[in-house]
N, C-alpha and C. Protein backbone atom coordinates (compact mmCIF):
# COMPACT_ATOMS: atom_id res chain seq x y z
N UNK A 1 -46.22 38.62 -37.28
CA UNK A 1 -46.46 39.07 -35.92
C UNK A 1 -45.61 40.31 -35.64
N UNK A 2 -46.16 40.97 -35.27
CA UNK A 2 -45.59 42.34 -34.52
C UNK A 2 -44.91 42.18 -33.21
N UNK A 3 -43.65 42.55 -33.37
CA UNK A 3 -42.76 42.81 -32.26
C UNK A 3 -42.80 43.89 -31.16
N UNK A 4 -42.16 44.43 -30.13
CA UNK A 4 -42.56 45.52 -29.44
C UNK A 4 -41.05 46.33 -30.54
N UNK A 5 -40.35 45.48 -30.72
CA UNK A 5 -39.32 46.44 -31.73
C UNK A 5 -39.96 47.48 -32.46
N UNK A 6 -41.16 46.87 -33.45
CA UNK A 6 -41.51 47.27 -34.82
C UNK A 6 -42.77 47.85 -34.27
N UNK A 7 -43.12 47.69 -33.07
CA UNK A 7 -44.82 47.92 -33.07
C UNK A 7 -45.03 49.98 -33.61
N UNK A 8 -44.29 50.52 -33.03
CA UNK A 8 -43.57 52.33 -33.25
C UNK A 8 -43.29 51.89 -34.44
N UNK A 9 -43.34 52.84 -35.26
CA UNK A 9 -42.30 52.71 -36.89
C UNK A 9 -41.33 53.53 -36.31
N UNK A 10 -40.12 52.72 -37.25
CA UNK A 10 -38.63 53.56 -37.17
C UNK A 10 -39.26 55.02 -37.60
N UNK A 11 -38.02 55.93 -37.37
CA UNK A 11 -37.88 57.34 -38.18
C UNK A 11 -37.65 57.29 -39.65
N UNK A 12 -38.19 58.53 -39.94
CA UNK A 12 -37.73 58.21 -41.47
C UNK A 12 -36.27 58.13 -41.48
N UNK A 13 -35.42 57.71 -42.16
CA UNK A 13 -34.08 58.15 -42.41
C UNK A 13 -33.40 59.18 -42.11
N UNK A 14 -33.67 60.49 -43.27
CA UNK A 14 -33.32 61.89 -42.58
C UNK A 14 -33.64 62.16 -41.47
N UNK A 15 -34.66 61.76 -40.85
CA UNK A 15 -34.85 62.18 -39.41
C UNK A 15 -33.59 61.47 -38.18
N UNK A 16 -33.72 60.16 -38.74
CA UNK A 16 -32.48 59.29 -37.98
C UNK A 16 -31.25 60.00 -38.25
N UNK A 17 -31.02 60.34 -39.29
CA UNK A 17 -29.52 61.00 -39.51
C UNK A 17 -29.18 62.40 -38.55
N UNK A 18 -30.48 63.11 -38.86
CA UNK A 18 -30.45 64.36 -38.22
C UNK A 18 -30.51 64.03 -36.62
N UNK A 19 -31.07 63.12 -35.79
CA UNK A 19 -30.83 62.61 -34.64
C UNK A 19 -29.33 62.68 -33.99
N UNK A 20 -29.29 60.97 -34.82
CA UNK A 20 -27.52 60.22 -34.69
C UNK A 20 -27.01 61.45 -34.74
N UNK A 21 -26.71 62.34 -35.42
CA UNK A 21 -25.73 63.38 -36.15
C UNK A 21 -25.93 64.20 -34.89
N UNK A 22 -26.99 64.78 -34.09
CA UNK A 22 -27.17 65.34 -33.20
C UNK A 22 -26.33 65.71 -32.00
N UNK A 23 -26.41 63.95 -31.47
CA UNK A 23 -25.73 63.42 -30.25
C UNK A 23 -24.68 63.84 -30.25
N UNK A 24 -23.78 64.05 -30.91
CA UNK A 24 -22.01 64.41 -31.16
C UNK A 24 -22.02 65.56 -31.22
N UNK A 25 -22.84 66.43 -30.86
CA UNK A 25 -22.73 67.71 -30.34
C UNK A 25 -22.92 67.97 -28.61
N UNK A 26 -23.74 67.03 -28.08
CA UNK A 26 -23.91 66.59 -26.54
C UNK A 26 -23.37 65.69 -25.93
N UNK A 27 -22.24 64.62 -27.02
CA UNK A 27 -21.66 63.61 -25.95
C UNK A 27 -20.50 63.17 -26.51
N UNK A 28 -19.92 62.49 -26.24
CA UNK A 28 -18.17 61.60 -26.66
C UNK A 28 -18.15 60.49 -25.44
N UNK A 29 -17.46 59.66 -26.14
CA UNK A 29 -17.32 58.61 -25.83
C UNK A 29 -15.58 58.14 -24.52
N UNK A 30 -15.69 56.98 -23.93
CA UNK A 30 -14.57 56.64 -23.23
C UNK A 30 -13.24 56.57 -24.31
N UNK A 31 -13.65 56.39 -25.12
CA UNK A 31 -12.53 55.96 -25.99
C UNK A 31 -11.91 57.34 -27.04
N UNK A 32 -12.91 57.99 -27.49
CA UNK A 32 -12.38 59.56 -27.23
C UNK A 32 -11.81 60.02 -27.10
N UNK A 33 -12.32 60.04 -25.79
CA UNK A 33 -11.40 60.81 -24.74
C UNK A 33 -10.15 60.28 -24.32
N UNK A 34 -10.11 59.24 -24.18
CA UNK A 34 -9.04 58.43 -24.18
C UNK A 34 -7.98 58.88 -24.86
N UNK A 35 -8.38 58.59 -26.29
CA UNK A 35 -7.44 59.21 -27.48
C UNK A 35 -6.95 60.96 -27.15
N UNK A 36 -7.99 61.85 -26.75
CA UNK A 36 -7.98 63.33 -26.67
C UNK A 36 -7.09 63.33 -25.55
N UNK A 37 -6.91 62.43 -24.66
CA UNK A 37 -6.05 63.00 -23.81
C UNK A 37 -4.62 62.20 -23.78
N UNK A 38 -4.74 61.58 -24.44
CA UNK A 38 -3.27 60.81 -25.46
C UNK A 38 -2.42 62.11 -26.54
N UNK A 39 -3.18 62.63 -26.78
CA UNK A 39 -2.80 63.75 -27.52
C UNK A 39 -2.07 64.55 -27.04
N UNK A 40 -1.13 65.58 -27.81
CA UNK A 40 -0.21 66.22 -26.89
C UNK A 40 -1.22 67.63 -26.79
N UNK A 41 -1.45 67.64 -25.87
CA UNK A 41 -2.51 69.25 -25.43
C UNK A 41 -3.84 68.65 -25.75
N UNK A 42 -4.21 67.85 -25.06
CA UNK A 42 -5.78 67.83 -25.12
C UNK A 42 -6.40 69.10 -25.54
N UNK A 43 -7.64 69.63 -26.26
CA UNK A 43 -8.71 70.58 -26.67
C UNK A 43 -9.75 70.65 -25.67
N UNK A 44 -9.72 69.81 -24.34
CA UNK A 44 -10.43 70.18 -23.82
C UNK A 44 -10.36 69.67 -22.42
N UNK A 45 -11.36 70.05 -21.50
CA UNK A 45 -10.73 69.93 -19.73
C UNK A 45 -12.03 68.46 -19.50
N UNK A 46 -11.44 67.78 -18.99
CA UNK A 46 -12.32 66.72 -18.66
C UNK A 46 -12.23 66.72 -17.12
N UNK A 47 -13.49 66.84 -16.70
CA UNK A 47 -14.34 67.43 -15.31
C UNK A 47 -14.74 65.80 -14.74
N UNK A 48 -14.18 65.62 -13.81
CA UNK A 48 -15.10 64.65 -12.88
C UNK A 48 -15.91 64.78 -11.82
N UNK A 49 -17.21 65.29 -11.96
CA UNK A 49 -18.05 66.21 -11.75
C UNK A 49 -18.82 65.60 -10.10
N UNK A 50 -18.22 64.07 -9.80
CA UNK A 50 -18.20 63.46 -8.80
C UNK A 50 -17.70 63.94 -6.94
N UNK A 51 -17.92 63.28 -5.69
CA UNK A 51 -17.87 64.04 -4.93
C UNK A 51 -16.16 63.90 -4.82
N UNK A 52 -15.58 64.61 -3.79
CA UNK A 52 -13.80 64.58 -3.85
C UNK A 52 -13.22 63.50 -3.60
N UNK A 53 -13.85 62.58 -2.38
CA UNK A 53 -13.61 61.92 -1.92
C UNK A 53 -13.90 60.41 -3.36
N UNK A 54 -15.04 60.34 -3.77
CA UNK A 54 -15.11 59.54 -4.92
C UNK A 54 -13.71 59.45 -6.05
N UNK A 55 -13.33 60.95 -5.97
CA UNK A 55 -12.38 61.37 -6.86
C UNK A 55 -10.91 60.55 -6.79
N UNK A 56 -11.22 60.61 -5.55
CA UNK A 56 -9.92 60.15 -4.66
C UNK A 56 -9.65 58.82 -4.74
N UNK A 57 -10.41 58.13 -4.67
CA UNK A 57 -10.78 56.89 -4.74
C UNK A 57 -9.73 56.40 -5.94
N UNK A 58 -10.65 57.02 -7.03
CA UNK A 58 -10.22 56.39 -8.67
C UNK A 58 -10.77 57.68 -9.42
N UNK A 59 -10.10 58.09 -10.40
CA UNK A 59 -10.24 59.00 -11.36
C UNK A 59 -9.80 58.52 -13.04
N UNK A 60 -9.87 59.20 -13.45
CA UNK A 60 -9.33 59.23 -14.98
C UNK A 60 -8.39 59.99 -15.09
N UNK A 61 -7.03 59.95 -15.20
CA UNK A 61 -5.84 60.30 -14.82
C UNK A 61 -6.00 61.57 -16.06
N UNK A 62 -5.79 62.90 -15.46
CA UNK A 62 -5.67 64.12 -16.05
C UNK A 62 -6.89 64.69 -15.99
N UNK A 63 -8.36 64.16 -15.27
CA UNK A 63 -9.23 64.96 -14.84
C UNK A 63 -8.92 65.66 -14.01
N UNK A 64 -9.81 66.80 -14.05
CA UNK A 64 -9.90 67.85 -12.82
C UNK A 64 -11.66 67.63 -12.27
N UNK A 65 -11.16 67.41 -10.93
CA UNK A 65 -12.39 67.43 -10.12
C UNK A 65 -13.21 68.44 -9.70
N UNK A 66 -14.58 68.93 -10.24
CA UNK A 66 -14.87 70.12 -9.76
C UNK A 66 -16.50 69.25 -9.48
N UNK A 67 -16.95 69.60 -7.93
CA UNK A 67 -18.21 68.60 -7.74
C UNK A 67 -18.98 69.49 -8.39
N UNK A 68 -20.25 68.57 -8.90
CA UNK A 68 -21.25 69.52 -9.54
C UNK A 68 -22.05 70.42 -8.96
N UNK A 69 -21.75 70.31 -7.95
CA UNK A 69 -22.48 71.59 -6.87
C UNK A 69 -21.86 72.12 -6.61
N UNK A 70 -20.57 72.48 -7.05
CA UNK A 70 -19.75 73.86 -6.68
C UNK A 70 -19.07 74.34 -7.91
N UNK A 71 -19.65 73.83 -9.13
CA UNK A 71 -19.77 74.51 -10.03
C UNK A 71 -20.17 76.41 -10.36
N UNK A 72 -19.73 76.59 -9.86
CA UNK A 72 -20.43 78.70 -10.06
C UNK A 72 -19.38 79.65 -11.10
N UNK A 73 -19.98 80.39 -11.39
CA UNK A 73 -19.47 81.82 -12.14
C UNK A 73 -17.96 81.70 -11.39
N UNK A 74 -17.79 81.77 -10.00
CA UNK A 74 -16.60 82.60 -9.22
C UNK A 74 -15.79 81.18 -9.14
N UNK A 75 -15.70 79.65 -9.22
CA UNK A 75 -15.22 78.40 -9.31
C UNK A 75 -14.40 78.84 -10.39
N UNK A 76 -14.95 78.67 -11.26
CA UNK A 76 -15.07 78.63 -12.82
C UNK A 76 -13.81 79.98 -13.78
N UNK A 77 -14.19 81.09 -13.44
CA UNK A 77 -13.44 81.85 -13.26
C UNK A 77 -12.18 82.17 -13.88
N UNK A 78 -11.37 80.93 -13.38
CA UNK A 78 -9.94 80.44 -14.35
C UNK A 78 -10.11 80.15 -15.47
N UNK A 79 -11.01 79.91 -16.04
CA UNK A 79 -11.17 79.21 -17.33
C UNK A 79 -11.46 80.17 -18.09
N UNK A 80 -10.94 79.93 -19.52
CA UNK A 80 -11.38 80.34 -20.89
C UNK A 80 -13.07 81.06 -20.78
N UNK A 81 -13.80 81.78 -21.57
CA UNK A 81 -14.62 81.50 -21.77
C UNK A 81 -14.93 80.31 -23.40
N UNK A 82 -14.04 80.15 -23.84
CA UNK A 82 -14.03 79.41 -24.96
C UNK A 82 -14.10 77.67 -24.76
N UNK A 83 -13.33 77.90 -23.51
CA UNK A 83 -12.77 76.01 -23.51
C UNK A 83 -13.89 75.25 -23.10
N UNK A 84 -13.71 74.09 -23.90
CA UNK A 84 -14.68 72.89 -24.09
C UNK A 84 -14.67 72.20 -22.62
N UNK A 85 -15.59 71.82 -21.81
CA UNK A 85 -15.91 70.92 -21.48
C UNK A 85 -15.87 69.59 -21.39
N UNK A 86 -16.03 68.68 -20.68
CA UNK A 86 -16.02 67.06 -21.29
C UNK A 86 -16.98 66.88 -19.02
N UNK A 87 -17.99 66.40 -19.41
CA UNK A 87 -18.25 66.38 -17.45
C UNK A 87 -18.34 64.55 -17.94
N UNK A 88 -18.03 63.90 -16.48
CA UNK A 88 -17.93 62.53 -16.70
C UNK A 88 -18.48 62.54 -14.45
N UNK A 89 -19.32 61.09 -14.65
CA UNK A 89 -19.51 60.86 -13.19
C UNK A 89 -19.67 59.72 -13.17
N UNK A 90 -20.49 58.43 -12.33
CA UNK A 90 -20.05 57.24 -11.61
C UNK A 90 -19.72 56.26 -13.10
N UNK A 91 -21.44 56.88 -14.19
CA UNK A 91 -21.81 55.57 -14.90
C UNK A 91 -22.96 56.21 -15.46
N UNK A 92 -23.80 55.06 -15.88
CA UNK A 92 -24.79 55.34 -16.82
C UNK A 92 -26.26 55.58 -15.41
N UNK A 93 -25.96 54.98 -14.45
CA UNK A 93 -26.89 55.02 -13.45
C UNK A 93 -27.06 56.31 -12.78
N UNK A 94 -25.89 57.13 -12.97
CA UNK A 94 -25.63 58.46 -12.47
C UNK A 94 -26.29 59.58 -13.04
N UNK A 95 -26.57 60.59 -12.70
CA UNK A 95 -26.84 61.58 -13.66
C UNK A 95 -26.09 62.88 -13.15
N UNK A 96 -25.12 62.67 -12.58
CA UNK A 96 -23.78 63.76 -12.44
C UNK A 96 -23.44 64.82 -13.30
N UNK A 97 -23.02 64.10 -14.35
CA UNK A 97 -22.51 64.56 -15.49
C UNK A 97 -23.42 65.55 -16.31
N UNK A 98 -25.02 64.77 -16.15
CA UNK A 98 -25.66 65.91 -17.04
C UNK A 98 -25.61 67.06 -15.78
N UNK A 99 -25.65 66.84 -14.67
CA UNK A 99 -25.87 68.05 -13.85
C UNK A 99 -24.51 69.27 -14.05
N UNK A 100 -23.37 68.64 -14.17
CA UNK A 100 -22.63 69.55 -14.47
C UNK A 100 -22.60 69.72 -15.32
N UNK A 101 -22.98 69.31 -16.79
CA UNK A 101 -23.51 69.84 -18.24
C UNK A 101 -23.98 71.23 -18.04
N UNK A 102 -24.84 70.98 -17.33
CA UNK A 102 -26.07 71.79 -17.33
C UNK A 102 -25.20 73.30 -16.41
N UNK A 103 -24.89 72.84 -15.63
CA UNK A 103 -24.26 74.22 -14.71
C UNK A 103 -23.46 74.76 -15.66
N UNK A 104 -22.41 74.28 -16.36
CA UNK A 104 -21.54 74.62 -17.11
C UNK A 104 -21.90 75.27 -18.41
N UNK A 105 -23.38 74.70 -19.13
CA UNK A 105 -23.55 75.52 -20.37
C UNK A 105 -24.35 76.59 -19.49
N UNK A 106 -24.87 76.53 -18.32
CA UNK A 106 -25.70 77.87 -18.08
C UNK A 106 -24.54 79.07 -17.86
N UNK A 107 -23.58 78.58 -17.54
CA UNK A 107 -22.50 79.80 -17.14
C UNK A 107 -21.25 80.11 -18.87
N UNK A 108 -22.09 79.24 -19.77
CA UNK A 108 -22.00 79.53 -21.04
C UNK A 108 -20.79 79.29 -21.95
N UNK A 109 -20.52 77.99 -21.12
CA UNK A 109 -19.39 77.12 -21.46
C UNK A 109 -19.68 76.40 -22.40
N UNK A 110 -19.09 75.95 -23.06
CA UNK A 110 -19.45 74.34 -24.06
C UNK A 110 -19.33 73.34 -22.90
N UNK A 111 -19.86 72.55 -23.68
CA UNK A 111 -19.47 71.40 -22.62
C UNK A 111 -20.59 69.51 -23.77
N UNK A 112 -19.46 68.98 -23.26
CA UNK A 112 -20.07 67.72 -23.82
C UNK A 112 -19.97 66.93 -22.45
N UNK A 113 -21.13 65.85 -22.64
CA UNK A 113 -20.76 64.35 -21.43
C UNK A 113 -20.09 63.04 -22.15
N UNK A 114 -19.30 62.44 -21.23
CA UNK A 114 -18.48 61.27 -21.54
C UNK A 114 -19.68 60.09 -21.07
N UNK A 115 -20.29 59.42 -22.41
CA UNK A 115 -21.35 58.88 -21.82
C UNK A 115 -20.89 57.48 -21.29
N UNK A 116 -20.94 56.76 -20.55
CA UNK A 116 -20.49 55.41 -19.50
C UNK A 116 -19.38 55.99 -18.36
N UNK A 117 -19.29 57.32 -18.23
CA UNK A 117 -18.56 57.42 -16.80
C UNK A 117 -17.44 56.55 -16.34
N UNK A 118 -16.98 56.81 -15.40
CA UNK A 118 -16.39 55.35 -14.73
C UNK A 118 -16.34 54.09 -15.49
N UNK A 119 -17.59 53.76 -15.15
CA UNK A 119 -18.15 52.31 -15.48
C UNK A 119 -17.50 51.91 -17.06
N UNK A 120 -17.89 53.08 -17.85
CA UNK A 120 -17.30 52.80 -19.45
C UNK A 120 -16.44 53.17 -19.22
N UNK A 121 -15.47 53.43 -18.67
CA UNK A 121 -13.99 53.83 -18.50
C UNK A 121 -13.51 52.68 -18.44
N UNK A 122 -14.03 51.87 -17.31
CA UNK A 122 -13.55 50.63 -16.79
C UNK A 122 -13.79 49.55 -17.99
N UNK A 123 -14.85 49.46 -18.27
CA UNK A 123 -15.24 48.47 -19.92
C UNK A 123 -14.11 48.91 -20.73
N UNK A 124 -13.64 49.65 -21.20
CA UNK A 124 -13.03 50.21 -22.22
C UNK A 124 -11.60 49.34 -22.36
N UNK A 125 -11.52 49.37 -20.72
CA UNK A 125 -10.23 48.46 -20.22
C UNK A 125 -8.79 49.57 -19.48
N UNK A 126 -9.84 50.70 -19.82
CA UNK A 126 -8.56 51.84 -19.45
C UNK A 126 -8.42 52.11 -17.67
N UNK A 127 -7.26 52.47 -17.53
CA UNK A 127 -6.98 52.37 -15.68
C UNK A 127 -7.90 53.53 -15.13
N UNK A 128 -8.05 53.53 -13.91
CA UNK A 128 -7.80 54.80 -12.94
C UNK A 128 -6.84 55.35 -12.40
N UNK A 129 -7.01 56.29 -11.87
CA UNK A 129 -5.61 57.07 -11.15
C UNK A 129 -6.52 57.39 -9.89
N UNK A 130 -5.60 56.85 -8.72
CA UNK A 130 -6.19 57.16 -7.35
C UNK A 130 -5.47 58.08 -6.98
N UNK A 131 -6.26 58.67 -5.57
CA UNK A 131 -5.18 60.40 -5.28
C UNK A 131 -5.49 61.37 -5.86
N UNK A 132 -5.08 62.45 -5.08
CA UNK A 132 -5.77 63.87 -5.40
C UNK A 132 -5.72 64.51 -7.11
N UNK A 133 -4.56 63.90 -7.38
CA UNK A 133 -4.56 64.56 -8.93
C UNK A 133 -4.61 65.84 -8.88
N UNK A 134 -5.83 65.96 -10.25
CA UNK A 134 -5.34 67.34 -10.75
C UNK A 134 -6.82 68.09 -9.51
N UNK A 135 -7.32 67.85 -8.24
CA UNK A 135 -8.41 68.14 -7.98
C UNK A 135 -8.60 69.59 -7.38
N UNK A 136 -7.43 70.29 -7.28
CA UNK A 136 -7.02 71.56 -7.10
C UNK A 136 -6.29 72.20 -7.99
N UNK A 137 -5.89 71.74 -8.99
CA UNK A 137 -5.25 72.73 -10.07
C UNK A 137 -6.50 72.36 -11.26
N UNK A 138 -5.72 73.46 -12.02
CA UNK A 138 -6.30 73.75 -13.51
C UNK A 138 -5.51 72.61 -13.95
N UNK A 139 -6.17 72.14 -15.04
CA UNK A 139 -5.97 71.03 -16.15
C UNK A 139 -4.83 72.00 -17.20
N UNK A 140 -4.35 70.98 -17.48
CA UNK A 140 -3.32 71.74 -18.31
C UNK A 140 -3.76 71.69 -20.27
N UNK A 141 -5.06 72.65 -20.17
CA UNK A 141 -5.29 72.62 -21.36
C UNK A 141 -5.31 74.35 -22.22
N UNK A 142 -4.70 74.07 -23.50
CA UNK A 142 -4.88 75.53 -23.75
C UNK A 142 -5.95 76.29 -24.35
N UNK A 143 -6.72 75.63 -24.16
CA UNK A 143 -7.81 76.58 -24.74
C UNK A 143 -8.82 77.82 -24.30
């Protein structure tokens, strides 16, 4: 009997590889980042692309809050044109993050998404940081 699993055939292999292999150019994980910003000088600025007040709430301690709608050329500005990206927002229900993806590679940034947001932040088991943080300064990254 045919499943709804099997009813599609898988990819061939190489195609699956070339996929999987894909994703890690468009995303990273809670745990990651986690590690990346355990590191002494993170490689890259992790954006909580959420509104201020959300920010405020609970963050990921060493984000910088920039909402995804005030993302622009003249925001932006301070930054590298080189430095990486990381946009993160509520969860998987959200689509925040790709929105500031998207603003951010159009103004020709790199940029990856932290896929589970919040939500996989919180699974992961790792804290928040409530309070303004970094939501007016630059992240202290050198790239």
């Amino acid at each position: 009997m045919t499943t709804a699993v099997s009813l599609i055939p898988a990819a061939a292999p190489a195609e699956a590889l070339e996929r999987f292999q894909a994703r890690f150019r468009f995303e990273t994980d809670c745990w990651d980042v986690h590690e990346g910003l355990s590191a002494h000088g993170p490689d890259f600025v992790l954006v909580d692309v959420r509104s201020r007040a959300a920010f405020e709430r609970g963050h990921v301690a060493g984000a910088v809050n920039i909402p995804h709608r005030t993302i622009t050329r003249e925001r932006m500005r301070e930054y590298s044109p080189n430095t990486l990206f990381v946009t993160y927002c509520s969860g998987p229900h959200c689509n925040g993050s790709a929105r500031g993806a998207i603003a951010l590679a159009s103004l020709g940034f790199r940029v990856k998404e932290m896929i589970g947001g919040v939500t996989g932040w919180l699974d992961e088991g790792f804290e928040l940081e409530a309070g303004v943080g970094k939501s007016e300064a630059k992240a202290a990254c050198g790239c």
